[in-house]
N, C-alpha and C. Protein backbone atom coordinates (compact mmCIF):
# COMPACT_ATOMS: atom_id res chain seq x y z
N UNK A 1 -55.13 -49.67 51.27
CA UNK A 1 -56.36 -50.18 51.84
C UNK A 1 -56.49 -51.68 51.55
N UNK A 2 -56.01 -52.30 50.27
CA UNK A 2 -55.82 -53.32 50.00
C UNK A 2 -55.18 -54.37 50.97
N UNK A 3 -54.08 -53.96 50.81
CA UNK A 3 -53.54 -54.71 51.97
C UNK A 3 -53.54 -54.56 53.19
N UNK A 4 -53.94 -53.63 54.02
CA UNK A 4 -54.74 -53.76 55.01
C UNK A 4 -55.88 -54.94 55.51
N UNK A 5 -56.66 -54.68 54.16
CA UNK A 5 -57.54 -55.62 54.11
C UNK A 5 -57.06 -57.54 54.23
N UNK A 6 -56.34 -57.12 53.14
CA UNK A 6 -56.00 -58.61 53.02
C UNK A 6 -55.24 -59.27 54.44
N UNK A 7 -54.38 -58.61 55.12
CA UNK A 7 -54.01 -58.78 56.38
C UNK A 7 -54.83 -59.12 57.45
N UNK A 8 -56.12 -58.81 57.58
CA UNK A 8 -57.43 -58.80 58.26
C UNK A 8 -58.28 -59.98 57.82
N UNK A 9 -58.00 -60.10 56.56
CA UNK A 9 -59.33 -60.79 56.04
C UNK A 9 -60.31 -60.65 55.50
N UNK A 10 -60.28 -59.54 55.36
CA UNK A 10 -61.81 -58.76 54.97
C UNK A 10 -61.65 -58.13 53.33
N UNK A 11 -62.28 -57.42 52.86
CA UNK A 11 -61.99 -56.57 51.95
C UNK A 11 -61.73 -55.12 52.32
N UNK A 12 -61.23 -54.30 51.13
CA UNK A 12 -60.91 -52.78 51.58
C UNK A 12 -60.81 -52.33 50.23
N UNK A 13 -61.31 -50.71 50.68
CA UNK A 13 -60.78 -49.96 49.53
C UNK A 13 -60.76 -48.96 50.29
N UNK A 14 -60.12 -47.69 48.58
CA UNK A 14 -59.72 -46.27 49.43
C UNK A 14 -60.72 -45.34 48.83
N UNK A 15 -61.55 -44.58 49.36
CA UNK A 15 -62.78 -43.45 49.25
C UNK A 15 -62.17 -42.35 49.00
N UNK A 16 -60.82 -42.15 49.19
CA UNK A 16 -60.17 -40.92 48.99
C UNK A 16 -59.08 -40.98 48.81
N UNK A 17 -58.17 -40.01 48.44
CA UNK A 17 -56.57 -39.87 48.25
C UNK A 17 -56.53 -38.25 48.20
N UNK A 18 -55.42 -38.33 49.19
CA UNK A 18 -54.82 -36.55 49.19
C UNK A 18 -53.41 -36.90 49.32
N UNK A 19 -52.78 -36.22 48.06
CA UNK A 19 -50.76 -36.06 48.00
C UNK A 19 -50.95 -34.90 48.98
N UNK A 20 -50.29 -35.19 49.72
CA UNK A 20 -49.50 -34.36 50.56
C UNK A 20 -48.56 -33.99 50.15
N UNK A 21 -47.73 -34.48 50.01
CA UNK A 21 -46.04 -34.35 49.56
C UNK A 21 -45.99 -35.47 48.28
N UNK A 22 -45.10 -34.32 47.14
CA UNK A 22 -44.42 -34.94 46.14
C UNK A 22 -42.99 -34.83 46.19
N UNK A 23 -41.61 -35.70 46.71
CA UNK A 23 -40.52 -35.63 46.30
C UNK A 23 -40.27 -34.63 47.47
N UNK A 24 -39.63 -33.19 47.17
CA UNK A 24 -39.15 -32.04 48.00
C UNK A 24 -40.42 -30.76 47.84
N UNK A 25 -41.79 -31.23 47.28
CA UNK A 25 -42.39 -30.83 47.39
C UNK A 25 -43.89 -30.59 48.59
N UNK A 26 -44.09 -29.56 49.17
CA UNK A 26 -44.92 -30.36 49.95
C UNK A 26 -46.52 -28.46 49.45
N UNK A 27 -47.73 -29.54 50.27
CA UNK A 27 -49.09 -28.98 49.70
C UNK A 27 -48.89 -27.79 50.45
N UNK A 28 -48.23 -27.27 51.33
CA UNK A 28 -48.69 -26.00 52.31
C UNK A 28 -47.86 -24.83 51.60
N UNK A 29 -46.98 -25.21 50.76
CA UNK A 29 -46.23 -24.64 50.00
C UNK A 29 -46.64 -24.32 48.19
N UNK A 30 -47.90 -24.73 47.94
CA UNK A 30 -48.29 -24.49 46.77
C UNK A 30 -48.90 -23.17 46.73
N UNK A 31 -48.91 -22.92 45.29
CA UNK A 31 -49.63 -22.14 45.22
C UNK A 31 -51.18 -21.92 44.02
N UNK A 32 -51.95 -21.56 44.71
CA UNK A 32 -53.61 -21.79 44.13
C UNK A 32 -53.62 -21.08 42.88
N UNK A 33 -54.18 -21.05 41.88
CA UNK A 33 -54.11 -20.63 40.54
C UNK A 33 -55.63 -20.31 40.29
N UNK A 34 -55.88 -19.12 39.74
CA UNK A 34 -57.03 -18.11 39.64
C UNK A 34 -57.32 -18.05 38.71
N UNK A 35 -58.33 -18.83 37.72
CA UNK A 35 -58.21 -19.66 36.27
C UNK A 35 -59.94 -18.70 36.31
């Protein structure tokens, strides 16, 4: 978002973050844990 910003001119930030994928890992393939 940063540099986005800075490319523009403006300021930026990020409101969120979601990993999708780590490495050979990906989120549709996890599994939820029942704590």
């Amino acid at each position: 978002a940063r540099d986005i910003g800075d490319e523009l001119g403006v300021g930026g930030y990020l409101a969120d973050l979601e990993r999708t994928r780590v490495g050979q890992f990906v989120k549709e393939d996890a599994v939820r844990l029942k704590i």
